[in-house]
Every structure is written in structure tokens, then in C-alpha cells.
N, C-alpha and C. Protein backbone atom coordinates (compact mmCIF):
# COMPACT_ATOMS: atom_id res chain seq x y z
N UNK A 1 -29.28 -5.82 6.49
CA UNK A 1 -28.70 -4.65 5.84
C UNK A 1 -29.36 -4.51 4.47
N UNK A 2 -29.39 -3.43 4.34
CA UNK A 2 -30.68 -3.22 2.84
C UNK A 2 -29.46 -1.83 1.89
N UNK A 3 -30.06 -1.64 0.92
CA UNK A 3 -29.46 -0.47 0.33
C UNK A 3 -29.46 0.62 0.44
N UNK A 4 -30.70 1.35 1.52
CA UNK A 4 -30.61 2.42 2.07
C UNK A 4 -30.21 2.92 3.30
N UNK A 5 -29.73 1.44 4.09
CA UNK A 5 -28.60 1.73 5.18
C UNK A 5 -27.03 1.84 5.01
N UNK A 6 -27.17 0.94 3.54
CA UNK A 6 -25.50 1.12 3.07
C UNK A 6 -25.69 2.45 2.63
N UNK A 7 -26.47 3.24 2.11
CA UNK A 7 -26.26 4.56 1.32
C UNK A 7 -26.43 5.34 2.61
N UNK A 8 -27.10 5.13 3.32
CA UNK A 8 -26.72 6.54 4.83
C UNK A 8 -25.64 5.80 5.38
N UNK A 9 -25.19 4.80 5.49
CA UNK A 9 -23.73 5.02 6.41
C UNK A 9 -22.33 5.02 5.31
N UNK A 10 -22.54 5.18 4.66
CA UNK A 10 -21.22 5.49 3.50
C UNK A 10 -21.33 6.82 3.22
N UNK A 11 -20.72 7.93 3.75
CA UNK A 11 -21.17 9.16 3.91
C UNK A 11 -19.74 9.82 3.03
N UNK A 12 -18.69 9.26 3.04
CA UNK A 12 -17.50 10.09 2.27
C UNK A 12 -17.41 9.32 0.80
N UNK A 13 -17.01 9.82 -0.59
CA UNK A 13 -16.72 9.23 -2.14
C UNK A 13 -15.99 8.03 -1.33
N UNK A 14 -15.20 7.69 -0.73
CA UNK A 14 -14.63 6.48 -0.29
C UNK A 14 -14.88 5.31 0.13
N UNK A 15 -15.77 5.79 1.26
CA UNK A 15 -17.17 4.96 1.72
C UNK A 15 -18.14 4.40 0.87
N UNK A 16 -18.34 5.44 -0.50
CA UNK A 16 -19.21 5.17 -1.13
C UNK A 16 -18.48 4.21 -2.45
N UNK A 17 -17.75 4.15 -2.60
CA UNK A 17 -17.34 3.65 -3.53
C UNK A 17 -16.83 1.61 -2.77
N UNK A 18 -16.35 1.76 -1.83
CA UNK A 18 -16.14 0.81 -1.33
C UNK A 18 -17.05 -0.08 -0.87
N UNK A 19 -18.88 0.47 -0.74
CA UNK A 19 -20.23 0.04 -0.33
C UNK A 19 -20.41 -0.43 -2.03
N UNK A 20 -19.87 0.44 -3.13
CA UNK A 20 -20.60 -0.22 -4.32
C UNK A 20 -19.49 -1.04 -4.79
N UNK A 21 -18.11 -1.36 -4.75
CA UNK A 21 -17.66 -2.52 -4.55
C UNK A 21 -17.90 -4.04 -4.21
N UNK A 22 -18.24 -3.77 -3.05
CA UNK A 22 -18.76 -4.74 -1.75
C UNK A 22 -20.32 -4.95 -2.56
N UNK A 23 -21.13 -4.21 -3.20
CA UNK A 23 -22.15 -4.91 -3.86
C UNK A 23 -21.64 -5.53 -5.08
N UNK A 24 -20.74 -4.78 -6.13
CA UNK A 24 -20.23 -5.48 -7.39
C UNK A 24 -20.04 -7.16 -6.80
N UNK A 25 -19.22 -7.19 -6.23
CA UNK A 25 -18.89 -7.95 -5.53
C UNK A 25 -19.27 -9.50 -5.36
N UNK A 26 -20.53 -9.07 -4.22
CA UNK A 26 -21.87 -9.89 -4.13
C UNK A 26 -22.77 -10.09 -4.97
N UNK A 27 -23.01 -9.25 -5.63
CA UNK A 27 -23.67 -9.77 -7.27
C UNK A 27 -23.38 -10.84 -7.77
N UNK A 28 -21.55 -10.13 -8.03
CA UNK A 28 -20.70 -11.64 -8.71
C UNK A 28 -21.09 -13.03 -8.52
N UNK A 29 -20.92 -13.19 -7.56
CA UNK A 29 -20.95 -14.09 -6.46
C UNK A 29 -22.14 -14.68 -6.54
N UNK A 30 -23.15 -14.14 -6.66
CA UNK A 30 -24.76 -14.70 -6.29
C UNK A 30 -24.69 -15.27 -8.15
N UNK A 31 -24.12 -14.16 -9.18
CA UNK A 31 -24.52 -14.85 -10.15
C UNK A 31 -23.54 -16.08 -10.77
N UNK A 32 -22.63 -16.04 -10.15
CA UNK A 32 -21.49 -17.42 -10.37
C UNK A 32 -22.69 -18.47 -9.80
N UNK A 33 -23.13 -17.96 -8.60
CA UNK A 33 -23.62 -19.51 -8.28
C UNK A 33 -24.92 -19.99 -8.80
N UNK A 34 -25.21 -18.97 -9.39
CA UNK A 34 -27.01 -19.46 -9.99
C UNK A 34 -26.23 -19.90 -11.41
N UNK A 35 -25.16 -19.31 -12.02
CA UNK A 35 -24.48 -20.16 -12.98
C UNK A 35 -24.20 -21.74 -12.89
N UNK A 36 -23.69 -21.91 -11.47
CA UNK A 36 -23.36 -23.33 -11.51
C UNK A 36 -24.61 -24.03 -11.19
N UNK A 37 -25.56 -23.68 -10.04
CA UNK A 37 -27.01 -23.94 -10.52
C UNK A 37 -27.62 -24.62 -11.68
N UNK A 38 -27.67 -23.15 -12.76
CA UNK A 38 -28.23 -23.83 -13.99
C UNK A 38 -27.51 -24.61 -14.76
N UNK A 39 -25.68 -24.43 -15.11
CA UNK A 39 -25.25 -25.31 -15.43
C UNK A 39 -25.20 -27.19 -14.76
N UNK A 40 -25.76 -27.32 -13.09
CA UNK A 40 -26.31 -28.39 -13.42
C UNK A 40 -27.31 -28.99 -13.35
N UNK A 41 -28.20 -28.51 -13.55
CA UNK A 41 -29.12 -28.94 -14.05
C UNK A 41 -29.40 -28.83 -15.49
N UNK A 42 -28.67 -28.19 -16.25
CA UNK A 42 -28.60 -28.76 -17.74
C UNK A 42 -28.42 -30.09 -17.86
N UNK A 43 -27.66 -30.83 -17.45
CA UNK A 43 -27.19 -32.48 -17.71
C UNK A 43 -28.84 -32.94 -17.41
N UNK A 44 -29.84 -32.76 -16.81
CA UNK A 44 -30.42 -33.56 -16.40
C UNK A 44 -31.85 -32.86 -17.86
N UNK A 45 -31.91 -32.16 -18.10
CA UNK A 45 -32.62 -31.29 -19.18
C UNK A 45 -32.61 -32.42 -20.26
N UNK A 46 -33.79 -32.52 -21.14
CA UNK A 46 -34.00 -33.85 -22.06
C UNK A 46 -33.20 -33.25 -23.05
């Protein structure tokens, strides 16, 4: 699934708002974990 299949099948403000949710979302998510990522590997950083 890419961003120009979520933007043709979200066809009503509802749809569309609930597709850019569902990305807010997953963003979050991807950047919480590259947070905990880099937070550990700080401990090991000279």
C-alpha cells in the first residue's frame, strides 16, 4: 500500500481524514521506535 492508493480509495472528507489519521498514526509509531533505537544506543556512545 503506497500513498497514492490510500489517496484514490479514500474518496469521501471522512475517508480522507481517517487515511491521514491512520498515517499520523504510523509515523508516531515508526518515530517512538527509532527513539528507543537511538536512545539505546546512546549508553554504548563514548
Amino acid at each position: 500500500m503506497n500513498l497514492t492508493s490510500i489517496g484514490n480509495s479514500a474518496r469521501t472528507r471522512r475517508e480522507q481524514e481517517a487515511a491521514v489519521a491512520a498515517l499520523r498514526f504510523t509515523c508516531d509509531v515508526l518515530w517512538s521506535l527509532l527513539d528507543a533505537v537511538d536512545h539505546g544506543h546512546a549508553a554504548e556512545r563514548p
